[in-house]
N, C-alpha and C. Protein backbone atom coordinates (compact mmCIF):
# COMPACT_ATOMS: atom_id res chain seq x y z
N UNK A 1 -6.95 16.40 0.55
CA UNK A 1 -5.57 16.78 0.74
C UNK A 1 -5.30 16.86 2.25
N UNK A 2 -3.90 16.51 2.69
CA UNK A 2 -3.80 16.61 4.33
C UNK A 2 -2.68 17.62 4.17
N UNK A 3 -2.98 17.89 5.91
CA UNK A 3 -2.30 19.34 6.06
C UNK A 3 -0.71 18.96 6.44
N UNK A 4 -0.08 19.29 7.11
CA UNK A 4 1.46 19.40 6.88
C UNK A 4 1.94 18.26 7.18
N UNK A 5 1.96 18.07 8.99
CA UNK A 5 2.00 17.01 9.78
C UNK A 5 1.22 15.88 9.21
N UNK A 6 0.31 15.43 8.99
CA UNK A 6 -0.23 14.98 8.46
C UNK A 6 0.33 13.92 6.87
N UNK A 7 0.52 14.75 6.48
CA UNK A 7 1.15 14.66 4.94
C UNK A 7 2.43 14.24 5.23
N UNK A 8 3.20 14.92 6.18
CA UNK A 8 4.80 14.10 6.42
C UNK A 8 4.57 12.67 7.08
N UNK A 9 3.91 12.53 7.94
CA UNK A 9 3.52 10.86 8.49
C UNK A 9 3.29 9.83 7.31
N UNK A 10 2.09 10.67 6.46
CA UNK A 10 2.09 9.91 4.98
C UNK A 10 3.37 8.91 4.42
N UNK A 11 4.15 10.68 3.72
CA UNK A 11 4.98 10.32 3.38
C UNK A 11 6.19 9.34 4.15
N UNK A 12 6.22 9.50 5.04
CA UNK A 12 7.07 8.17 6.07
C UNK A 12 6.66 6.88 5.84
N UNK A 13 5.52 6.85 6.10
CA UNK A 13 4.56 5.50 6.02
C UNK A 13 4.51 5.03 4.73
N UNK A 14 4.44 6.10 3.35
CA UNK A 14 4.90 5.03 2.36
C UNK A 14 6.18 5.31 2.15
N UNK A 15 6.92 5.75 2.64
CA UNK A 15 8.72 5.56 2.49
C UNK A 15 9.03 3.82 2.77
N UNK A 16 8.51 3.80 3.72
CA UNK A 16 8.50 2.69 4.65
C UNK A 16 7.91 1.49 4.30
N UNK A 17 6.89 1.44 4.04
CA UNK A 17 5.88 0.59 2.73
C UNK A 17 6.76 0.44 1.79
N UNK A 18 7.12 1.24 0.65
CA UNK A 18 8.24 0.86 -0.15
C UNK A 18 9.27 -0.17 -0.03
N UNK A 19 9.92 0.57 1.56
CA UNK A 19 11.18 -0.27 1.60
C UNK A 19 11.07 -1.83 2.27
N UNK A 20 9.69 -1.70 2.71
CA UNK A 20 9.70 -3.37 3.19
C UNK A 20 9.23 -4.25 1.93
N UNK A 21 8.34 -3.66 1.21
CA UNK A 21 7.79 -4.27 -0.06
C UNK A 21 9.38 -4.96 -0.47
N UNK A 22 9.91 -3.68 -1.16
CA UNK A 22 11.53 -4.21 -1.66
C UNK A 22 11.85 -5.29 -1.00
N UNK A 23 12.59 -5.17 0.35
CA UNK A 23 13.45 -6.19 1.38
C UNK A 23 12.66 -7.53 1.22
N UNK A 24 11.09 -7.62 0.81
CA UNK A 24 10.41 -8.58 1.43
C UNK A 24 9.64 -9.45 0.53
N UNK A 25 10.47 -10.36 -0.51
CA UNK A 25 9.91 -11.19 -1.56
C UNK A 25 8.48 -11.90 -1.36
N UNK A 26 8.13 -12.10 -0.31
CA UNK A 26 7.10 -13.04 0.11
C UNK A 26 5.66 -12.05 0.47
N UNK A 27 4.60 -12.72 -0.22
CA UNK A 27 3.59 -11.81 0.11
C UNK A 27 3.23 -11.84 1.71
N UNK A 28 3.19 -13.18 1.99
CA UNK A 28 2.58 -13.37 3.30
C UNK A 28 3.15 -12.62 4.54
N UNK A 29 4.56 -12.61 4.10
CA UNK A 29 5.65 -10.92 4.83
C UNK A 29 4.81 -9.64 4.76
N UNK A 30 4.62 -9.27 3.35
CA UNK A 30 4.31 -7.84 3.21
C UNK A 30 3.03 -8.03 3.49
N UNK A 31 1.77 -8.80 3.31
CA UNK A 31 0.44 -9.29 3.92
C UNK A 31 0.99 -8.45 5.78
N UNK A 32 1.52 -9.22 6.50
CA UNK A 32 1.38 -9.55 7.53
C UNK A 32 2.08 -8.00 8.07
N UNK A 33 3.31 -7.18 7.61
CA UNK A 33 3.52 -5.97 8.15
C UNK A 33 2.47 -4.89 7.93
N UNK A 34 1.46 -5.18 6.56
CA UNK A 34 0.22 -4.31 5.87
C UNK A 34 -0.41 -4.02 7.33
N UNK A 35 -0.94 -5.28 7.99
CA UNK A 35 -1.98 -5.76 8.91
C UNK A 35 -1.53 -4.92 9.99
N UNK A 36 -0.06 -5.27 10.30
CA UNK A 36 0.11 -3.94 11.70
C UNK A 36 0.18 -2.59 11.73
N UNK A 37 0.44 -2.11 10.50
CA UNK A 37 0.62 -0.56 10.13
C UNK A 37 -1.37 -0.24 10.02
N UNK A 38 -2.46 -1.03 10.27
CA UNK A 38 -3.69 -1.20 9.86
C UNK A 38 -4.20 -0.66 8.57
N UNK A 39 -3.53 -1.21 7.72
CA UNK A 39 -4.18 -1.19 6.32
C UNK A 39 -4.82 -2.24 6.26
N UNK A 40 -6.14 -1.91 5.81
CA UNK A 40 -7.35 -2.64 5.99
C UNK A 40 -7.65 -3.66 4.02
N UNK A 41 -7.59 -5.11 3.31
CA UNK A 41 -7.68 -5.60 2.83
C UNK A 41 -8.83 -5.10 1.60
N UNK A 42 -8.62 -4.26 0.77
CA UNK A 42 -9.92 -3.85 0.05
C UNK A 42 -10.38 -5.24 -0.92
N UNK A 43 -9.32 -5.69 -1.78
CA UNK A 43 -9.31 -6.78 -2.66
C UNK A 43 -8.22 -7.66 -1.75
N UNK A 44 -7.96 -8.93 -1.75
CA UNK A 44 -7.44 -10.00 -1.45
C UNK A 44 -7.72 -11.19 -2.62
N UNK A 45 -7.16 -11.20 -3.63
CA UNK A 45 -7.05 -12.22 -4.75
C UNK A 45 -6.06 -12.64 -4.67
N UNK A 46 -5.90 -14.02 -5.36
CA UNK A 46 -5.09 -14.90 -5.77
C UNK A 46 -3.86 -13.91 -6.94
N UNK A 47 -4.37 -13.03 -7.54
CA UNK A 47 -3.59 -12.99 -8.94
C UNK A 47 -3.30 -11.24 -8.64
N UNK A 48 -3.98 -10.48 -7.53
CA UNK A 48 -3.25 -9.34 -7.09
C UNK A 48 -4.35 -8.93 -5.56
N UNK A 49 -3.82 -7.97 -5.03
CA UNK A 49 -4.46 -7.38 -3.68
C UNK A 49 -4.39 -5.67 -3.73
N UNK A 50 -5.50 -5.42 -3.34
CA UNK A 50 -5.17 -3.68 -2.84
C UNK A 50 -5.75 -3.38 -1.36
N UNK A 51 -4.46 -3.04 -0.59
CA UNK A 51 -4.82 -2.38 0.53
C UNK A 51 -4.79 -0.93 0.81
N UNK A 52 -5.63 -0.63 1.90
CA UNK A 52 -5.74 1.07 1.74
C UNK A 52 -5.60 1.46 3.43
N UNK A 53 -5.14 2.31 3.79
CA UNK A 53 -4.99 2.43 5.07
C UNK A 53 -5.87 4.39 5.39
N UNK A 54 -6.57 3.97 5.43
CA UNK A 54 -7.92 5.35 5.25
C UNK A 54 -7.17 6.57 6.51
N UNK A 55 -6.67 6.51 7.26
CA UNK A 55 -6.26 7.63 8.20
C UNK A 55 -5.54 8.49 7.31
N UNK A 56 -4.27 7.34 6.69
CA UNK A 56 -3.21 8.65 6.39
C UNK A 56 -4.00 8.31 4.87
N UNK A 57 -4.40 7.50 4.12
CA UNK A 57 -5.50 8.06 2.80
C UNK A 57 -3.91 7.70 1.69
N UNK A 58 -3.79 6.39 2.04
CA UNK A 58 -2.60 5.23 1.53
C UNK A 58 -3.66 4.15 0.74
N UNK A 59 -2.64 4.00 -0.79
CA UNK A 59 -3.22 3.21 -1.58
C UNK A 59 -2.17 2.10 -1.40
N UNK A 60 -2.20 0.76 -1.28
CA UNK A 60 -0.97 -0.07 -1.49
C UNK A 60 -1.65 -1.48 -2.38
N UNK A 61 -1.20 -1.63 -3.93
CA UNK A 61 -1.22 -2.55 -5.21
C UNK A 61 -0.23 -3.43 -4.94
N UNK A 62 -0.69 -4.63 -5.06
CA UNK A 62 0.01 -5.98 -5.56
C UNK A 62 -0.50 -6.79 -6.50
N UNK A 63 0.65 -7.14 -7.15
CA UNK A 63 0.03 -8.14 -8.44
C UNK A 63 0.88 -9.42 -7.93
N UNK A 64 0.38 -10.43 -7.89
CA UNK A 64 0.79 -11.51 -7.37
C UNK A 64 1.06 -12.60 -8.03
N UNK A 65 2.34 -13.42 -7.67
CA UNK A 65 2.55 -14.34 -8.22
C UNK A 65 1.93 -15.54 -7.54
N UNK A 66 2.09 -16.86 -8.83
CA UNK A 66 0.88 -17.68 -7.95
C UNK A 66 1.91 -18.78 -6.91
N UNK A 67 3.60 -18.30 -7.04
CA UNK A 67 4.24 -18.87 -6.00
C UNK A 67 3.90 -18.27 -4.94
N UNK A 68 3.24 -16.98 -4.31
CA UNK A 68 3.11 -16.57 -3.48
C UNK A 68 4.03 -15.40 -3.17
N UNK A 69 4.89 -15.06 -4.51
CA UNK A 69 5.81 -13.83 -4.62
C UNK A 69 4.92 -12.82 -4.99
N UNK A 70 5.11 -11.57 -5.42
CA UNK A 70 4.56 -10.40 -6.28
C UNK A 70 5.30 -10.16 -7.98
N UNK A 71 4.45 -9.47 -8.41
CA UNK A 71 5.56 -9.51 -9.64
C UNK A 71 5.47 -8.02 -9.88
N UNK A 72 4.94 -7.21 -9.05
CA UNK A 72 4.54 -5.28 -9.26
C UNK A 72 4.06 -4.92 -8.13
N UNK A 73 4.25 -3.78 -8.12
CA UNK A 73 3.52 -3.32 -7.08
C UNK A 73 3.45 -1.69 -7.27
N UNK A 74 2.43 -1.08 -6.26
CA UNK A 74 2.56 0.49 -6.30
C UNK A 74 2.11 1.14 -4.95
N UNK A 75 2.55 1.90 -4.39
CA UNK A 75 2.28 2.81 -3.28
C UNK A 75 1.87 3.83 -3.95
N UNK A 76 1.06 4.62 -3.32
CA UNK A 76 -0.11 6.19 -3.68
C UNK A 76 -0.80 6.48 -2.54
N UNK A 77 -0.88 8.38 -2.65
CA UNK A 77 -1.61 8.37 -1.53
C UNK A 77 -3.31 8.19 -2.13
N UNK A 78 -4.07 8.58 -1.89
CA UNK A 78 -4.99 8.92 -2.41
C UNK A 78 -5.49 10.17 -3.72
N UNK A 79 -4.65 11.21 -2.94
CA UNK A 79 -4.86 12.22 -4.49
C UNK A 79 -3.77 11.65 -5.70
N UNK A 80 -2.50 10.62 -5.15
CA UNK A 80 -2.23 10.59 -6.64
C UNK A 80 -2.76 9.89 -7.54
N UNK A 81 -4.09 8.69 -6.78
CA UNK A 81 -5.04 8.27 -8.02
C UNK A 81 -6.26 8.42 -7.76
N UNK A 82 -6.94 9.20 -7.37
CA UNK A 82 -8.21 10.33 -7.62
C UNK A 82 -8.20 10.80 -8.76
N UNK A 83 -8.96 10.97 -9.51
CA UNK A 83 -9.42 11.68 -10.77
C UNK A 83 -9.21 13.44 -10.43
N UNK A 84 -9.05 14.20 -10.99
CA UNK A 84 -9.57 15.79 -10.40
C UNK A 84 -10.89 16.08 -11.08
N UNK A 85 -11.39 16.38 -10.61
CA UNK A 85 -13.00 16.70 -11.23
C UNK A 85 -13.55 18.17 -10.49
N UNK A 86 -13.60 19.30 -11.38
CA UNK A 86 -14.27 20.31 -11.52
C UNK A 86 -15.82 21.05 -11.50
């Protein structure tokens, strides 16, 4: 879990992630803004991608079309797909 400051940068960063995903039909767009914000490539497939940007502890899903569009996608930080375990 991050602490305040922290957690609001998050949340900016995927505000922001969101809204370029939206604006930005083309993967090689949202590929290429991923790369400057340094979210680092976990999967890179043909048929989807997951990038993760480990500072602010950002999940970012694509399912990909094979025009080179997306057809889904999802932003998360990290605790919203962590398991909770006791």
């Amino acid at each position: 879990m991050m602490n305040g400051m922290a957690s609001l940068q998050q949340r900016q960063v995927m505000a922001q992630i969101e809204e370029m995903i939206q604006s930005n039909p083309d993967y090689t767009g949202v590929k290429s803004e991923l790369e400057s914000l340094n979210f680092i490539p976990q999967t890179d497939r043909p048929e989807y991608a997951v990038w993760v940007q480990p500072d602010l502890q950002i999940l970012v899903f694509l399912r990909i079309n094979l025009g080179g569009g997306y057809s889904g996608y999802r932003v998360a930080s990290f605790d919203e797909v962590a398991p909770i375990r006791r």
